[in-house]
C-alpha atoms as a PDB file:
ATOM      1  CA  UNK A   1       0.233 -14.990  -3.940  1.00  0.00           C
ATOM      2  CA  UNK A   2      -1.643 -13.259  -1.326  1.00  0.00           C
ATOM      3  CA  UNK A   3      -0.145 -11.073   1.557  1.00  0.00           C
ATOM      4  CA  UNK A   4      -1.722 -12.748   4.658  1.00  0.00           C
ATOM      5  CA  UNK A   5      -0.127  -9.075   6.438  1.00  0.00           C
ATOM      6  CA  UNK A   6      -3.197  -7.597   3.458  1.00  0.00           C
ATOM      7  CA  UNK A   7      -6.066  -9.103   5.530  1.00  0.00           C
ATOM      8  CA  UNK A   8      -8.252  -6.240   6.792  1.00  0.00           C
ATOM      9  CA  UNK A   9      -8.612  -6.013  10.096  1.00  0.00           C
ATOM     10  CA  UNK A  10     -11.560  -6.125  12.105  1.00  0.00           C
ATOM     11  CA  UNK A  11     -11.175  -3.203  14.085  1.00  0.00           C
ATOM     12  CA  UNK A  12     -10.077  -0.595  11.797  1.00  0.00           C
ATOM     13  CA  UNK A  13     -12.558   2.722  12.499  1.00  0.00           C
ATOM     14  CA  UNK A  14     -12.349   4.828   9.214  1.00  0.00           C
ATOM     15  CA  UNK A  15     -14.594   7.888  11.341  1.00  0.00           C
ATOM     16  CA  UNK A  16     -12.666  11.309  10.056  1.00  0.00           C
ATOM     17  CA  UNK A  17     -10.655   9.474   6.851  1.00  0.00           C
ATOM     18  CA  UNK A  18     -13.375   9.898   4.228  1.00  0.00           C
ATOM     19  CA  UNK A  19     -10.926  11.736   2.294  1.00  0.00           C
ATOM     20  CA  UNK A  20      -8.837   8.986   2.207  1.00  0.00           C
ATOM     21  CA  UNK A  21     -11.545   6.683   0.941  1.00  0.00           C
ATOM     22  CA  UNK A  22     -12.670   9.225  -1.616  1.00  0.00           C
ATOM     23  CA  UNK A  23      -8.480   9.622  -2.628  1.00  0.00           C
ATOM     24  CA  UNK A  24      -8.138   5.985  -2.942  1.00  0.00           C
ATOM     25  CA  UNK A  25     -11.190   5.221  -4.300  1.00  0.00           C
ATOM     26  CA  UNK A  26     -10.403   6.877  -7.671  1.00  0.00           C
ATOM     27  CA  UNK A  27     -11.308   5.763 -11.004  1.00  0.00           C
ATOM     28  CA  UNK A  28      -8.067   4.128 -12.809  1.00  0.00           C
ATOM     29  CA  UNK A  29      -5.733   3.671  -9.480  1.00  0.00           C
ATOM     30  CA  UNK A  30      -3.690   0.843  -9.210  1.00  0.00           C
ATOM     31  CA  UNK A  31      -2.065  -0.260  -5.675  1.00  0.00           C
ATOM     32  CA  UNK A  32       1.148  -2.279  -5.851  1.00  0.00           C
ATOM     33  CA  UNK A  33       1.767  -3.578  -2.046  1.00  0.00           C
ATOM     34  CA  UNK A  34       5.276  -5.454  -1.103  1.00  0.00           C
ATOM     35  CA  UNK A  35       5.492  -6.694   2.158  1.00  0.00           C
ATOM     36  CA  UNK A  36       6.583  -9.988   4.434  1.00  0.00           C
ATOM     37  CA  UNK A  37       4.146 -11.800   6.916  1.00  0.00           C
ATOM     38  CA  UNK A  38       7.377 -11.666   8.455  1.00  0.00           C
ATOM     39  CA  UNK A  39       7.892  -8.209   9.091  1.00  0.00           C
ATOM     40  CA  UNK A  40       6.402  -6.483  12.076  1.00  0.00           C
ATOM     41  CA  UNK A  41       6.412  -3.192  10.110  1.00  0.00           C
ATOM     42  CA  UNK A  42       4.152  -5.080   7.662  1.00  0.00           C
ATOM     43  CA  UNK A  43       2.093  -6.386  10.683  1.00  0.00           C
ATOM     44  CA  UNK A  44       1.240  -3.657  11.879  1.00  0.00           C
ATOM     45  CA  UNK A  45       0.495  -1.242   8.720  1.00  0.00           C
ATOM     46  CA  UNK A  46      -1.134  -3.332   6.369  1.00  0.00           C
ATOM     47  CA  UNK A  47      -4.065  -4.431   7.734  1.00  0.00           C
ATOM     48  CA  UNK A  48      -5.141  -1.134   8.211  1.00  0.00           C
ATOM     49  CA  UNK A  49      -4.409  -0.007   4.846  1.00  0.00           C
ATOM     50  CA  UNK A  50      -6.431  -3.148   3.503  1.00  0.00           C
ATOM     51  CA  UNK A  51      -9.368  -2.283   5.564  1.00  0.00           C
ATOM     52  CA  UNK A  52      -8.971   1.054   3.701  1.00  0.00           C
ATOM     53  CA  UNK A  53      -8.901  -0.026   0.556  1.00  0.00           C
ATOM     54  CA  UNK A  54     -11.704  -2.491   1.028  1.00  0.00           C
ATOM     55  CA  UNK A  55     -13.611   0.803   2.342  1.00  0.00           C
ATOM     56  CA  UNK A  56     -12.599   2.463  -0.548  1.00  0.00           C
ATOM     57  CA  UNK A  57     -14.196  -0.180  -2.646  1.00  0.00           C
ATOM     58  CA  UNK A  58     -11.335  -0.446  -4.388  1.00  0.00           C
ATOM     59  CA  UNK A  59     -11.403  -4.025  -6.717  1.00  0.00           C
ATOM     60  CA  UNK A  60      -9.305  -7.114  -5.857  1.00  0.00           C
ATOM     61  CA  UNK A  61      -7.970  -6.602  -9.575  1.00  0.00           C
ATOM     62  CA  UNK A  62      -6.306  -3.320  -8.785  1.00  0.00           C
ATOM     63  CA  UNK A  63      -4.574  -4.423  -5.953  1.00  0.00           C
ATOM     64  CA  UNK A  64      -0.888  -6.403  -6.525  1.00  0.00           C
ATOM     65  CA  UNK A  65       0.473  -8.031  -3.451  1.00  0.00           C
ATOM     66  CA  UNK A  66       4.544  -9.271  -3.845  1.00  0.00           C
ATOM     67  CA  UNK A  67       5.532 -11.174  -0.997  1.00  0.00           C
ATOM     68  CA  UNK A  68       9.175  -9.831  -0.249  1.00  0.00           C
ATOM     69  CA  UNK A  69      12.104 -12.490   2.090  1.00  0.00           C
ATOM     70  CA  UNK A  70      14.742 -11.161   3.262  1.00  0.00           C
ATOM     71  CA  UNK A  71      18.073 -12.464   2.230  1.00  0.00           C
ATOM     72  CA  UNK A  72      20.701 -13.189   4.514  1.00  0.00           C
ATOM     73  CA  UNK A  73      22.803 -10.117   3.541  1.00  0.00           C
ATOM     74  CA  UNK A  74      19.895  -7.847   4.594  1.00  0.00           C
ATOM     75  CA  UNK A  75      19.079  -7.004   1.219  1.00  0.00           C
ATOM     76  CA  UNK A  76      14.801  -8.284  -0.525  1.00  0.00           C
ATOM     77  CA  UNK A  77      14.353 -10.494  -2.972  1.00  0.00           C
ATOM     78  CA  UNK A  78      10.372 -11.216  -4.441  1.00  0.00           C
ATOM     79  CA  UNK A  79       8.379 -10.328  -7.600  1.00  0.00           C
ATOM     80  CA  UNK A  80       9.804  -7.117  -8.943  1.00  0.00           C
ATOM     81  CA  UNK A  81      11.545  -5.709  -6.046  1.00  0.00           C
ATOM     82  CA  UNK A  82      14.323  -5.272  -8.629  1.00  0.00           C
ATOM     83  CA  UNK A  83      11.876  -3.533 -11.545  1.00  0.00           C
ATOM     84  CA  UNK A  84      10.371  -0.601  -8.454  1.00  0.00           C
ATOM     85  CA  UNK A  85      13.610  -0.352  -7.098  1.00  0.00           C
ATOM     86  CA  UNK A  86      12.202  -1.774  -3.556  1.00  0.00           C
ATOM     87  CA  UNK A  87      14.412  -1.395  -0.526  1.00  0.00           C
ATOM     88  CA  UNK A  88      12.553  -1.495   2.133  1.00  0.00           C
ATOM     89  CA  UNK A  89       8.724  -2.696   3.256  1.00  0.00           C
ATOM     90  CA  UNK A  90       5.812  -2.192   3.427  1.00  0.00           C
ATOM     91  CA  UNK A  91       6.352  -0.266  -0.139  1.00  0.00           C
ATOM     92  CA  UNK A  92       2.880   0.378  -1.861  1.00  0.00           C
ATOM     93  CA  UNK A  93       2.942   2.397  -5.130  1.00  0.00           C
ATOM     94  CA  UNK A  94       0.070   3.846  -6.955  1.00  0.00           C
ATOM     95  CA  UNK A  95      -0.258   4.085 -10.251  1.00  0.00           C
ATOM     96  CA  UNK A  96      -2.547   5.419 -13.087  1.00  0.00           C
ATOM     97  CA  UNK A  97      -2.142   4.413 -16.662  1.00  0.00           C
ATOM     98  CA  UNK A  98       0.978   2.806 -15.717  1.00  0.00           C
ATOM     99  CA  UNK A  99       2.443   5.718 -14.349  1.00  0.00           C
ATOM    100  CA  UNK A 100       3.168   5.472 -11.161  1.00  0.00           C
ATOM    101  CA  UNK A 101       1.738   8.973  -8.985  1.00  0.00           C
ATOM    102  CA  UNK A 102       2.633   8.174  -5.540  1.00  0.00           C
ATOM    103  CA  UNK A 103       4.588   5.615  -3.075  1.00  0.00           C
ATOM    104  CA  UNK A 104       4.475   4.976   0.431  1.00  0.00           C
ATOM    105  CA  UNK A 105       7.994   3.387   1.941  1.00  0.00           C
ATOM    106  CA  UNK A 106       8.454   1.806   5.419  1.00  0.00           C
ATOM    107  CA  UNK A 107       7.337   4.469   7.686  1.00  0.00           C
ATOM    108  CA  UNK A 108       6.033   8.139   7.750  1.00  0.00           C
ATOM    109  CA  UNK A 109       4.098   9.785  10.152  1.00  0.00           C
ATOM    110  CA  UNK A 110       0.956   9.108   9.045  1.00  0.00           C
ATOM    111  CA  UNK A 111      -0.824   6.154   8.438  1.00  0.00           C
ATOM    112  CA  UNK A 112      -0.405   4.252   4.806  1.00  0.00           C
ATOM    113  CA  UNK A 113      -3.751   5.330   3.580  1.00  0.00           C
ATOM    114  CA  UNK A 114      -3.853   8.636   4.621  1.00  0.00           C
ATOM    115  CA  UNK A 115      -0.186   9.096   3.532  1.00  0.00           C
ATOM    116  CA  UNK A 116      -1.098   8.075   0.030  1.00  0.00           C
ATOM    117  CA  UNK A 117      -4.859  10.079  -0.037  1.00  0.00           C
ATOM    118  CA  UNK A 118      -2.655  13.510   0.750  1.00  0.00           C
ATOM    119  CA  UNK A 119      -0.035  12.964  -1.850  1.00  0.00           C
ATOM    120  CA  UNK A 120      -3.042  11.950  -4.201  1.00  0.00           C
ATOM    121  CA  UNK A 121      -4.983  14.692  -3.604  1.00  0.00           C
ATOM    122  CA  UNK A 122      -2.011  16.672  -4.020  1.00  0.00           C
ATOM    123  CA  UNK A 123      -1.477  15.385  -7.145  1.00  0.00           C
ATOM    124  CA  UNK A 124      -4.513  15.718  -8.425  1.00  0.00           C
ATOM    125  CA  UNK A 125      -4.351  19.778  -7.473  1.00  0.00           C
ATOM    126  CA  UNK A 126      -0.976  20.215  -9.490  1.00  0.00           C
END
């Protein structure tokens, strides 16, 4: 099932993030994205972070959306929220050979994509 929230948006200007693109555009990278249409945190986060990716040329095939509802104790429930140990959304975790590298949860102060392109790039220094 498909993350409506994971639509790129029109309007997204990606002038001064080519290091993002290049970070996410990586050979072997795979994005895991949870998230609710319901959620304005979602709303407002991942289309941006799809227009990235779509940017980035990154393949449908390495990108995993998992629709995440709320349950009436406040607590998620969706595809392997239990497995990543999800909490709160958006969550998007990279991974590489199965490993996962990096993971973005619910707010920092930068946007998703560039959040993730520093910690790759990071990464990829160590």
């Amino acid at each position: 099932m498909q993350l409506k929230t994971m639509q790129p948006t029109d309007d997204w200007d990606n002038s001064g993030d080519e290091q993002a693109i290049e970070a996410l555009s990586a050979d072997g990278l795979v994005f895991h994205v949870w998230g609710g249409d319901w959620c304005g945190d979602c709303q407002r986060q991942l289309p941006a972070f799809a227009a990235a990716l779509d940017a980035a040329g990154v393949a449908d095939e390495n990108v995993n959306h998992y629709p995440v509802e709320k349950n009436d104790d406040g607590g998620k429930s969706g595809p392997k929220v239990d497995e990543y140990g999800i909490e709160l959304i958006p969550t998007v975790i990279v991974e590489r050979d199965g490993e996962e590298v990096v993971r973005f949860v619910e707010e920092e102060s930068e946007p998703i994509a560039i959040y993730l392109a520093n910690q790759l790039t990071t990464e990829a220094s160590a």
